[in-house]
Protein backbone atom coordinates (compact mmCIF):
# COMPACT_ATOMS: atom_id res chain seq x y z
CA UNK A 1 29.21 -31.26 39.94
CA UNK A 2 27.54 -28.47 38.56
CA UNK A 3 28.63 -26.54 35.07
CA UNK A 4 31.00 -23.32 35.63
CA UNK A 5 29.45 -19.98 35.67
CA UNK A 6 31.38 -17.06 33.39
CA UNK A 7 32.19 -13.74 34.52
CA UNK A 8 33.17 -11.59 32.15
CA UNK A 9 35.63 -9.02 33.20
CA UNK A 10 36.22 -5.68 31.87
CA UNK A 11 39.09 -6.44 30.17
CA UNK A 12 37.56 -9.00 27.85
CA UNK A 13 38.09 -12.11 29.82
CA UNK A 14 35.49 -15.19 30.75
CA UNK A 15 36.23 -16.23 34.19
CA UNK A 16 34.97 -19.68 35.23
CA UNK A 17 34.12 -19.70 38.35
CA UNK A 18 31.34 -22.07 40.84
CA UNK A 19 29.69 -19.74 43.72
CA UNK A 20 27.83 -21.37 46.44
CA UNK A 21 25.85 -19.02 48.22
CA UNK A 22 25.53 -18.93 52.28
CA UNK A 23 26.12 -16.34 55.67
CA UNK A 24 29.08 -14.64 55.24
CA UNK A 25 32.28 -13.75 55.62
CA UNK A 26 32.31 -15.44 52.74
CA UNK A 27 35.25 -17.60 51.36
CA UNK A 28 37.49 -16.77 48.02
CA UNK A 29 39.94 -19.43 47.19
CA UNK A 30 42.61 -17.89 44.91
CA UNK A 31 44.71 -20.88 43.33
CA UNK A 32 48.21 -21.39 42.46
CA UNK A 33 50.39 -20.67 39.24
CA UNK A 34 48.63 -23.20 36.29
CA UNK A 35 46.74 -24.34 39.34
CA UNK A 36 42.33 -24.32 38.68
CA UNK A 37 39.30 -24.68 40.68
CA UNK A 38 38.77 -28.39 40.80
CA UNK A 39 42.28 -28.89 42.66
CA UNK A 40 41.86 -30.51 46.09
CA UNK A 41 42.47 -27.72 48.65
CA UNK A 42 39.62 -25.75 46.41
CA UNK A 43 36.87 -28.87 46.18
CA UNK A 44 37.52 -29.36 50.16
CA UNK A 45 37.09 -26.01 50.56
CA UNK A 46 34.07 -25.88 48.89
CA UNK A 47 32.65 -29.34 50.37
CA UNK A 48 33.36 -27.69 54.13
CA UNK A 49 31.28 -24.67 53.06
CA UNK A 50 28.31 -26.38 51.94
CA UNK A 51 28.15 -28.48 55.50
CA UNK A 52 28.58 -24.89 57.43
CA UNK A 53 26.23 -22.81 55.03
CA UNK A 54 29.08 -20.12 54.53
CA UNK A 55 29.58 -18.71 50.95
CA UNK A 56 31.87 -19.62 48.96
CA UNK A 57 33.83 -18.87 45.86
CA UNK A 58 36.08 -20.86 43.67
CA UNK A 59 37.35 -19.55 39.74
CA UNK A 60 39.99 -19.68 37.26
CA UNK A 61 42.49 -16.88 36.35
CA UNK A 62 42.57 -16.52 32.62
CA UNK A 63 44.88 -19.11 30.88
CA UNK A 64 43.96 -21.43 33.72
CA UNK A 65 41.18 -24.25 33.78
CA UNK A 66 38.11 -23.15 31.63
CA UNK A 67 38.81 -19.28 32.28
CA UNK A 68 39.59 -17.72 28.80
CA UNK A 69 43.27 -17.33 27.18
CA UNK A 70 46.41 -18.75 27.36
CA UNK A 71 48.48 -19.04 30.02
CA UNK A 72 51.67 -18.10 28.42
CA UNK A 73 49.64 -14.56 27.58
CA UNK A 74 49.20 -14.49 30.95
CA UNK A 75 51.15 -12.34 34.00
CA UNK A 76 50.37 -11.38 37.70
CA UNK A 77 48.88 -8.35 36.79
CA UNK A 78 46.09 -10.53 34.24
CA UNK A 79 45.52 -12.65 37.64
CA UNK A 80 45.40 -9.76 40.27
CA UNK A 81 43.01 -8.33 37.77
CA UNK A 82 40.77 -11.14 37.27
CA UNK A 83 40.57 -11.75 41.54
CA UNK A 84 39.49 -7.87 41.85
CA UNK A 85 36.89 -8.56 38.76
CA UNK A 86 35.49 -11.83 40.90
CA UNK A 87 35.59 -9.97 44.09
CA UNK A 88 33.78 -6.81 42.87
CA UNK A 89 31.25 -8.67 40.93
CA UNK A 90 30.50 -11.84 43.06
CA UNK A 91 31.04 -11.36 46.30
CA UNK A 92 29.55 -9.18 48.94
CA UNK A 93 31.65 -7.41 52.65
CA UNK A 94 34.18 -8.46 53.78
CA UNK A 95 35.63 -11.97 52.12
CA UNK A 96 38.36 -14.62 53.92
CA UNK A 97 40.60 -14.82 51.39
CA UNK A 98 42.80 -18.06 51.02
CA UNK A 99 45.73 -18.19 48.61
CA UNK A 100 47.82 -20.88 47.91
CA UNK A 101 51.24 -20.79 46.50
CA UNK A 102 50.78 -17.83 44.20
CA UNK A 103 47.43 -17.42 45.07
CA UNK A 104 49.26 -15.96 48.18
CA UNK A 105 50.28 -13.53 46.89
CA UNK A 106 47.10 -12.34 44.68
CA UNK A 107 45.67 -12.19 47.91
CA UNK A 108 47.87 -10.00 49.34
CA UNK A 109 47.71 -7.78 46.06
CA UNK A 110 43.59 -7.77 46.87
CA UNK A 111 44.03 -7.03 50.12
CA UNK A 112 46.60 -3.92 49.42
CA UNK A 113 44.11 -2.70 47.19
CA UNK A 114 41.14 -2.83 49.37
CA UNK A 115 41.50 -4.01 52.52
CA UNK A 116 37.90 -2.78 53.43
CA UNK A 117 36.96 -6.64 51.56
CA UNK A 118 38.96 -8.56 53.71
CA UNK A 119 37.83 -10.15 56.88
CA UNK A 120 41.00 -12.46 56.85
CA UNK A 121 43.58 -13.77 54.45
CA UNK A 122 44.84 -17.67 55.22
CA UNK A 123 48.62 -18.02 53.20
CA UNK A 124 48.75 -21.44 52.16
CA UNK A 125 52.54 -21.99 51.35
CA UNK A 126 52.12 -18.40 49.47
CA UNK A 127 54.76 -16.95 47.25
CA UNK A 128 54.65 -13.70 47.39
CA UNK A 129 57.33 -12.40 44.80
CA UNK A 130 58.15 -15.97 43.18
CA UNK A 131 58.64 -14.81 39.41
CA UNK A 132 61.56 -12.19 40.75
CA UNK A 133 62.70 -14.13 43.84
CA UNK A 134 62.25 -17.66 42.92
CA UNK A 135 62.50 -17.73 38.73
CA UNK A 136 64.65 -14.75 38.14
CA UNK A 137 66.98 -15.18 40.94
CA UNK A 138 67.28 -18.61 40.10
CA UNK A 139 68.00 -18.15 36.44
CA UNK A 140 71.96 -18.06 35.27
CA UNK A 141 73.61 -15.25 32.87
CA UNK A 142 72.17 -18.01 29.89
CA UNK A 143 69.06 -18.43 31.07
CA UNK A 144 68.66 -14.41 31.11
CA UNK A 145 69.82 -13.68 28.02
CA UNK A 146 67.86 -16.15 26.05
CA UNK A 147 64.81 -14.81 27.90
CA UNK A 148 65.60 -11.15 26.55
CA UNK A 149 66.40 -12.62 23.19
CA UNK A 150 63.38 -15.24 22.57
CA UNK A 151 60.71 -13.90 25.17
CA UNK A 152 60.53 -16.99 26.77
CA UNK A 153 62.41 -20.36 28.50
CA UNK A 154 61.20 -23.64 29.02
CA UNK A 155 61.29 -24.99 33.07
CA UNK A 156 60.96 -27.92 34.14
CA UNK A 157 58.12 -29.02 36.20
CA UNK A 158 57.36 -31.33 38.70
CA UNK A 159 53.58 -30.61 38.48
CA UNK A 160 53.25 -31.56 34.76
CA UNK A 161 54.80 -33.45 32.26
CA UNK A 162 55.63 -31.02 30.18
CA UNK A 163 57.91 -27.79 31.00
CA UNK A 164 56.35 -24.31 32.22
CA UNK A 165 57.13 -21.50 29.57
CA UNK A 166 58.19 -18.48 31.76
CA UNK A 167 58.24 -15.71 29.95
CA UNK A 168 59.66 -12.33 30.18
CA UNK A 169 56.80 -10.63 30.11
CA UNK A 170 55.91 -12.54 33.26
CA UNK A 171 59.26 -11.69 34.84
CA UNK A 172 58.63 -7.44 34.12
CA UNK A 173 55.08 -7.70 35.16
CA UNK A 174 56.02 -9.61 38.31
CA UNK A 175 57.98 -6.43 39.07
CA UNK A 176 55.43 -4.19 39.04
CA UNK A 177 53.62 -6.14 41.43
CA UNK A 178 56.11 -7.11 43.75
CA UNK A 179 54.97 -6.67 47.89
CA UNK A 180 57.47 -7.41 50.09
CA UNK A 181 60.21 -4.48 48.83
CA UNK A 182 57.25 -2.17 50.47
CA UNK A 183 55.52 -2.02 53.54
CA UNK A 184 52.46 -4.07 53.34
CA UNK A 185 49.58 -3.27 55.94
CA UNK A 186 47.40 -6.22 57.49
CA UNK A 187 44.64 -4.66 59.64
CA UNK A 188 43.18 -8.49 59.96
CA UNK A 189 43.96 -11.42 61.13
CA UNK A 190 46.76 -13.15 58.93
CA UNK A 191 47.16 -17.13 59.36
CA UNK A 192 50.31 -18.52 57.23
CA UNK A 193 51.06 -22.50 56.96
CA UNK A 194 53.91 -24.17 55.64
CA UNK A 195 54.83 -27.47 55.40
CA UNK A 196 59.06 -27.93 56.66
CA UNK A 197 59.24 -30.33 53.61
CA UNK A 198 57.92 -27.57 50.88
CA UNK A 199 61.21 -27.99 48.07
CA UNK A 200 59.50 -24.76 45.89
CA UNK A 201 58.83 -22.70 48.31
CA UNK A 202 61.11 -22.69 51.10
CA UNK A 203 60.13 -21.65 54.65
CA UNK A 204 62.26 -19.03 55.04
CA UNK A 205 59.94 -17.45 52.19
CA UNK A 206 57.03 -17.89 54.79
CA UNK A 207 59.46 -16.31 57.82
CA UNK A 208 60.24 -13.15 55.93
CA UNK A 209 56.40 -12.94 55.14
CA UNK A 210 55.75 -13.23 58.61
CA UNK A 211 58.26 -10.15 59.64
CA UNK A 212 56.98 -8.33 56.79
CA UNK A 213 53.61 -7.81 57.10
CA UNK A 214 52.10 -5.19 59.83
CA UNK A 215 49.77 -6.21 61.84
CA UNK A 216 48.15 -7.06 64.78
CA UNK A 217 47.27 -10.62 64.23
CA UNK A 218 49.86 -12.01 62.09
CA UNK A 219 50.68 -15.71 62.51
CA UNK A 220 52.81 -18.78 61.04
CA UNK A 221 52.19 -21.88 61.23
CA UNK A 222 54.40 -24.99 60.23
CA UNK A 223 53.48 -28.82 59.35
CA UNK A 224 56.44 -31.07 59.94
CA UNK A 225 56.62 -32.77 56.53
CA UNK A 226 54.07 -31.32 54.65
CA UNK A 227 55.39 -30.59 51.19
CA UNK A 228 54.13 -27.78 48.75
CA UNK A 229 50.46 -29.13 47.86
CA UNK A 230 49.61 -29.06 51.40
CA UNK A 231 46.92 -31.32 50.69
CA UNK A 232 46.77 -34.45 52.35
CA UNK A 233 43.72 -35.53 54.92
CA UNK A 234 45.76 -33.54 58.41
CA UNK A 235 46.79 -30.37 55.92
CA UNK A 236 43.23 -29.88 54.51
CA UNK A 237 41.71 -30.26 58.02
CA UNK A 238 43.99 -28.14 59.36
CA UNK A 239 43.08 -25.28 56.07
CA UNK A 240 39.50 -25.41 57.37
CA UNK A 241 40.08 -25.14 61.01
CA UNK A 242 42.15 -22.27 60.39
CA UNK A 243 39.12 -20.65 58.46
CA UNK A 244 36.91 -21.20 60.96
CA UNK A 245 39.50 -20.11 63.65
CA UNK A 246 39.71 -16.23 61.98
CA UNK A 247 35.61 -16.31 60.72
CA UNK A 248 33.73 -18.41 62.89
C-alpha cells in the first residue's frame, strides 16, 4: 500500500489521507468515531474504485490514525472541519459522500454546508447526534456530574480494549452541531443501511433519520442481522452497489 499523503488544514492540522484519482463523482469515505482509513468498509471502498476508475478519497480526522493530535483534544466540530478542509482541497464537483457511524453524520454536516459538493450521501449505520442522544442521554446524574467536575469519563468499549474518554468538551461541541433538532435539506439522492442487529446504534436512530431529512430521494435500507460494522462480504457488496446505484 502506498505511504499517506498530508493535508494540512488551516487550522494547523496534518490530515492523512490516500487519493486515487479517476472520472468522477468522486467518492469521500468519512469514518467512524476512533475509526481510520485502513478499516474495511474504507480499503473495499477504495479496492472497488480502482476496478471502476472512479476517484476516490479516504483520510483521517485529527486524533485518528496518522492524522495529527489527540483524540481526546478532539470534538465534532475538529472532524466536520477537517472533512470541509479534505473536500475543498482534494476533491473536485460534486462528491458521493459515504459516512459510517459518525461519519454519518459529518456527512450530513458537509452536505448542510454545501450541498452544491454533493452528488449523493450513502448513511452507513450513521449517528447523527450520538454524543447528545446516545452518550449524554445515556449518562446517569453521576456520570454528569463527574463529567462537569473532571472534564472527562471513561466508557467502556467494545471496539478496543481499553475505555473511550468522552469528554465534556465533546458533549458541548456535539451541541453545536447537532442536525436533527432542525430541518435538514437533501436535494440528492439519500441511501441509509442498517443492519436489525446494530446494539450502538439502534434502528429507530436510522427511522427518525429517514422522516427527518427533506427530500426527494430519501431511502432506508435494512440487513437482517447485520450488526454495527456492517462489514462482512453481503454488507460491503451491498455499500458498493448502493454507490453505484446513486452515481453510476
Amino acid at each position: 500500500m502506498d505511504a499517506a499523503e498530508f493535508l494540512r488544514t488551516p487550522q494547523g492540522r496534518r490530515i492523512a489521507h490516500h487519493r486515487r484519482h479517476g472520472r468522477g463523482p468522486g467518492v469521500v469515505f468519512l469514518g467512524g468515531f476512533r475509526s481510520d482509513m485502513t478499516g474495511s468498509k474504507a480499503l473495499h471502498l477504495d479496492a472497488w474504485a480502482a476496478a471502476a476508475g472512479r476517484a476516490f478519497l479516504r483520510f483521517d480526522y485529527s486524533g485518528h490514525g496518522a492524522s495529527s493530535g489527540t483524540f481526546e483534544e478532539g470534538s465534532i466540530g475538529d472532524w466536520a472541519a477537517d472533512a470541509a478542509a479534505v473536500l475543498a482541497a482534494l476533491t473536485e464537483g460534486p462528491q458521493v459522500l459515504v459516512g459510517s457511524s459518525m461519519g454519518g453524520w459529518i456527512a450530513l454536516l458537509l452536505a448542510r454546508a454545501r450541498p452544491d459538493r454533493v452528488a449523493g450521501l450513502v448513511g452507513i449505520a450513521a449517528a447523527p447526534d450520538f454524543t447528545e442522544d446516545g452518550y449524554w442521554a445515556g449518562m446517569d446524574e453521576g456520570a454528569r456530574a463527574a463529567l462537569a467536575a473532571r472534564g472527562f469519563i471513561d466508557v467502556p468499549s467494545d471496539y478496543a480494549p481499553a475505555p473511550y474518554r468522552i469528554t465534556r468538551r465533546l458533549i458541548e461541541d456535539g451541541r453545536r452541531h447537532l442536525v436533527l433538532r432542525v430541518p435538514l435539506a437533501a436535494p440528492f439522492p439519500v441511501r441509509l443501511l442498517h443492519g436489525s442487529a446494530d446494539a450502538d446504534v439502534p434502528v429507530g436512530w436510522g427511522l427518525r433519520l429517514l422522516d427527518h431529512l427533506d427530500g426527494p430521494d430519501v431511502r432506508l435500507t435494512l440487513v437482517r442481522g447485520a450488526d454495527h460494522r456492517f462489514s462482512d462480504p453481503a454488507c460491503l457488496q451491498l455499500i458498493t452497489r448502493t454507490v453505484e446505484e446513486i452515481a453510476p
